[in-house]
N, C-alpha and C. Protein backbone atom coordinates (compact mmCIF):
# COMPACT_ATOMS: atom_id res chain seq x y z
N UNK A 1 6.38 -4.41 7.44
CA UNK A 1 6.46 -3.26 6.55
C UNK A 1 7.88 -3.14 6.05
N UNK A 2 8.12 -3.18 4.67
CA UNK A 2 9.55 -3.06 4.10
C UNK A 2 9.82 -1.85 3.71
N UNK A 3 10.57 -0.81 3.49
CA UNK A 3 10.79 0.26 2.70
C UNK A 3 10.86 -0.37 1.01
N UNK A 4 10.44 1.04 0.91
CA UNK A 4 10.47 0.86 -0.59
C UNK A 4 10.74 2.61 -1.35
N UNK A 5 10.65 1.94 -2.60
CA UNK A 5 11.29 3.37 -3.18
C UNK A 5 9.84 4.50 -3.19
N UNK A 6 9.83 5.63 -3.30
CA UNK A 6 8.98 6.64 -3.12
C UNK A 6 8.31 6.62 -4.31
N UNK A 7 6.94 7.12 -4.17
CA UNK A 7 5.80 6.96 -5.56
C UNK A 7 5.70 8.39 -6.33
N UNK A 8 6.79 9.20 -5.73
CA UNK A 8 6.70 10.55 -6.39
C UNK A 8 6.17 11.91 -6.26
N UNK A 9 5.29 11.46 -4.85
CA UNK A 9 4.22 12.28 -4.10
C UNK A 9 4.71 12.78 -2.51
N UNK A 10 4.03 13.84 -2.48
CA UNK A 10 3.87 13.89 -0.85
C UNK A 10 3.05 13.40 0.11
N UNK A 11 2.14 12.95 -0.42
CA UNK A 11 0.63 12.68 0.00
C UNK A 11 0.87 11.23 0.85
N UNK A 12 0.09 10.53 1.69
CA UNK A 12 -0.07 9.19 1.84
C UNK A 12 -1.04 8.45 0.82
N UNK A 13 -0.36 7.56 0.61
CA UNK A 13 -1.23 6.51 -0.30
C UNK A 13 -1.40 4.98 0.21
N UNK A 14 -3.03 4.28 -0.22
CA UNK A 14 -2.93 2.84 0.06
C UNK A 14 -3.00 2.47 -1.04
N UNK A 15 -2.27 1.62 -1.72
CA UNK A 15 -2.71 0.84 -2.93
C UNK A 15 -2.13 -0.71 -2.56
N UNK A 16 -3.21 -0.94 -4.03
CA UNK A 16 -2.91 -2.41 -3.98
C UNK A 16 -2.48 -3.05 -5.05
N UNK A 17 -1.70 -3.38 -4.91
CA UNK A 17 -0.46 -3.85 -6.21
C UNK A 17 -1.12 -4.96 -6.97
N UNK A 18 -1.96 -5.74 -6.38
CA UNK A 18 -2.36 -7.05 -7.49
C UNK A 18 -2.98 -6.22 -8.66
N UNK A 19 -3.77 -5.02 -8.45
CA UNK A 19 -4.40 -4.33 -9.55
C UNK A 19 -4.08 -3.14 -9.89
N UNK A 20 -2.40 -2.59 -9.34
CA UNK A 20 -1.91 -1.58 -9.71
C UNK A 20 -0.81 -1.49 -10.36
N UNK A 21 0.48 -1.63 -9.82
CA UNK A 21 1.81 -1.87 -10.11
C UNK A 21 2.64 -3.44 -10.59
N UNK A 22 1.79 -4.47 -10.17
CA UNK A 22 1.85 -5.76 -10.60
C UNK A 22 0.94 -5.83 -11.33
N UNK A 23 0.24 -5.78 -12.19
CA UNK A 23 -1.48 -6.16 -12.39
C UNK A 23 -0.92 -6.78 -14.06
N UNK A 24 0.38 -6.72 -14.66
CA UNK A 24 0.41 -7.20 -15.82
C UNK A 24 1.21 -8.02 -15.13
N UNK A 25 1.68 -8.65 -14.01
CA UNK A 25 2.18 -9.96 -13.82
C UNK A 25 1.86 -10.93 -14.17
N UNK A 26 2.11 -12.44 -14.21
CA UNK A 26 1.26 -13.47 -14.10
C UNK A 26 1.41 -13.74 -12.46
N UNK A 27 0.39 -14.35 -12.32
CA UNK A 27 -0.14 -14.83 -10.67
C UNK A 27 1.58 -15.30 -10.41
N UNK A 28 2.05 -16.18 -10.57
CA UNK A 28 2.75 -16.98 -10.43
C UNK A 28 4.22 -16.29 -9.93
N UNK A 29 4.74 -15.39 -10.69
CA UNK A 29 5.55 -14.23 -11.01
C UNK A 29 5.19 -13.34 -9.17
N UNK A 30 3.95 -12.89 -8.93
CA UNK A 30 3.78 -12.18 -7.71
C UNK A 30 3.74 -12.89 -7.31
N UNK A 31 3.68 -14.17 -6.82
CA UNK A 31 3.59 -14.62 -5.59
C UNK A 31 5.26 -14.84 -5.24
N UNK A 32 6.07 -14.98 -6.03
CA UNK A 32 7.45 -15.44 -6.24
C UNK A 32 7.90 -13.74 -5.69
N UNK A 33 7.46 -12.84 -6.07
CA UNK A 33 8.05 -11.66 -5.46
C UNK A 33 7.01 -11.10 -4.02
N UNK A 34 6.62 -12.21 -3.38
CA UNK A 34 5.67 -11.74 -2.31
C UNK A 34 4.54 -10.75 -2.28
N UNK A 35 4.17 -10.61 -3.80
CA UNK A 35 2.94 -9.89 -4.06
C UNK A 35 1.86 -11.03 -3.83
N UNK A 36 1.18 -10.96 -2.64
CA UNK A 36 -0.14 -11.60 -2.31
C UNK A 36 -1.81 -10.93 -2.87
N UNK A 37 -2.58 -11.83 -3.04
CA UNK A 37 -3.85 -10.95 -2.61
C UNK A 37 -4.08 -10.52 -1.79
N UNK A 38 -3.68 -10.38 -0.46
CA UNK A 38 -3.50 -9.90 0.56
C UNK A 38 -2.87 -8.69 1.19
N UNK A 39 -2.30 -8.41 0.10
CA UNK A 39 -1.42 -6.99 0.38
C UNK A 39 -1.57 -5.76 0.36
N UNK A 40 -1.32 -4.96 0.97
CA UNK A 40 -1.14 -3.76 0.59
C UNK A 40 -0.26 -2.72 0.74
N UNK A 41 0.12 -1.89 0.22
CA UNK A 41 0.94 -0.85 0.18
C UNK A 41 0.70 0.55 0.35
N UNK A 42 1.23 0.61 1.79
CA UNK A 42 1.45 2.09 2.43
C UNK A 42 2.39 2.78 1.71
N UNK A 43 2.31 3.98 1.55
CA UNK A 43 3.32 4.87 1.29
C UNK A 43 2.94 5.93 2.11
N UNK A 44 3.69 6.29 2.91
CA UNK A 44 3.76 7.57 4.04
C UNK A 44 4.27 8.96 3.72
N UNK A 45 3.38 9.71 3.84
CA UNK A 45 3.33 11.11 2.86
C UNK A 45 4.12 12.09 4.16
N UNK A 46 3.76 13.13 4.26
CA UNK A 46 3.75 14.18 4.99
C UNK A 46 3.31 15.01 5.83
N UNK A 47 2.30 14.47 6.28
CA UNK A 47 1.02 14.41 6.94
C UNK A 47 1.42 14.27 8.58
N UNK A 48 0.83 15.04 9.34
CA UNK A 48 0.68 14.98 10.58
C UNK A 48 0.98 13.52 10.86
N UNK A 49 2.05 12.64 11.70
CA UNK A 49 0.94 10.91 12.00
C UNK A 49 0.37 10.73 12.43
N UNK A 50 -0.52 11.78 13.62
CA UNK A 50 -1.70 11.36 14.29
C UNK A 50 -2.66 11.22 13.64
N UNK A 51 -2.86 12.37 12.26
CA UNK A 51 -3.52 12.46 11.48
C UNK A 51 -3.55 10.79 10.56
N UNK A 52 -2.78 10.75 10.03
CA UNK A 52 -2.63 9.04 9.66
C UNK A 52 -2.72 8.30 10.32
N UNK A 53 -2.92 8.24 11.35
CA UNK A 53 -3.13 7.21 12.60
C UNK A 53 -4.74 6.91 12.43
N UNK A 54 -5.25 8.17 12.82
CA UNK A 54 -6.95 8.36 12.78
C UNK A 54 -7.39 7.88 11.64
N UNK A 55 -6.72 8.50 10.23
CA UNK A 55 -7.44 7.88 8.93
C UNK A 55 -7.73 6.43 8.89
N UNK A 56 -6.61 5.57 9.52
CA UNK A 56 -6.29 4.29 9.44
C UNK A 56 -7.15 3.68 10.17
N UNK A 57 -6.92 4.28 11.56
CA UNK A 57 -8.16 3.40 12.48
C UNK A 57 -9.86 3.67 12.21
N UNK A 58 -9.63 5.08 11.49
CA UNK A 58 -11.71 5.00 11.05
C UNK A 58 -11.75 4.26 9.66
N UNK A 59 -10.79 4.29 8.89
CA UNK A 59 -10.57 3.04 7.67
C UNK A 59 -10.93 1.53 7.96
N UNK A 60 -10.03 1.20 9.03
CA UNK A 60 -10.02 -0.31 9.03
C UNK A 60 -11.31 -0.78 10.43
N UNK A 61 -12.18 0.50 10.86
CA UNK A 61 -12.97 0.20 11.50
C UNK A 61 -14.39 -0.36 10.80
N UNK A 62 -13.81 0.15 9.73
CA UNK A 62 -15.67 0.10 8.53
C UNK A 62 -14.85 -1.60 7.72
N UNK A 63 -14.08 -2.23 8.51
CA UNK A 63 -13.80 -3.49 7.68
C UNK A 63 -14.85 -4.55 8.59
């Protein structure tokens, strides 16, 4: 997990950059800046963390 600059919100967010914030890249371009298909991007809001803890583990339980 790297820091990164803030998305403007308080909230937690998951996104995924191949079809959000990169998505006018060429392939070639993200992979050179470590944008994978594989990725994703946390941004950590304000939120209780147990509370984000739970979201995460009943999230990645339905994978």
């Amino acid at each position: 997990i790297r820091p990164s600059p803030s998305l403007g919100g308080t909230e937690s967010l998951l996104t995924y950059p191949v079809i959000s914030a990169a998505k006018t890249l060429a392939a070639e371009d993200r992979r050179k800046l470590g944008i994978t298909e594989n990725l994703l991007r946390l941004s950590v809001g304000l939120e209780d963390p147990e509370d984000l803890k739970e979201d995460l583990d009943r999230a990645l339980s339905q994978l």
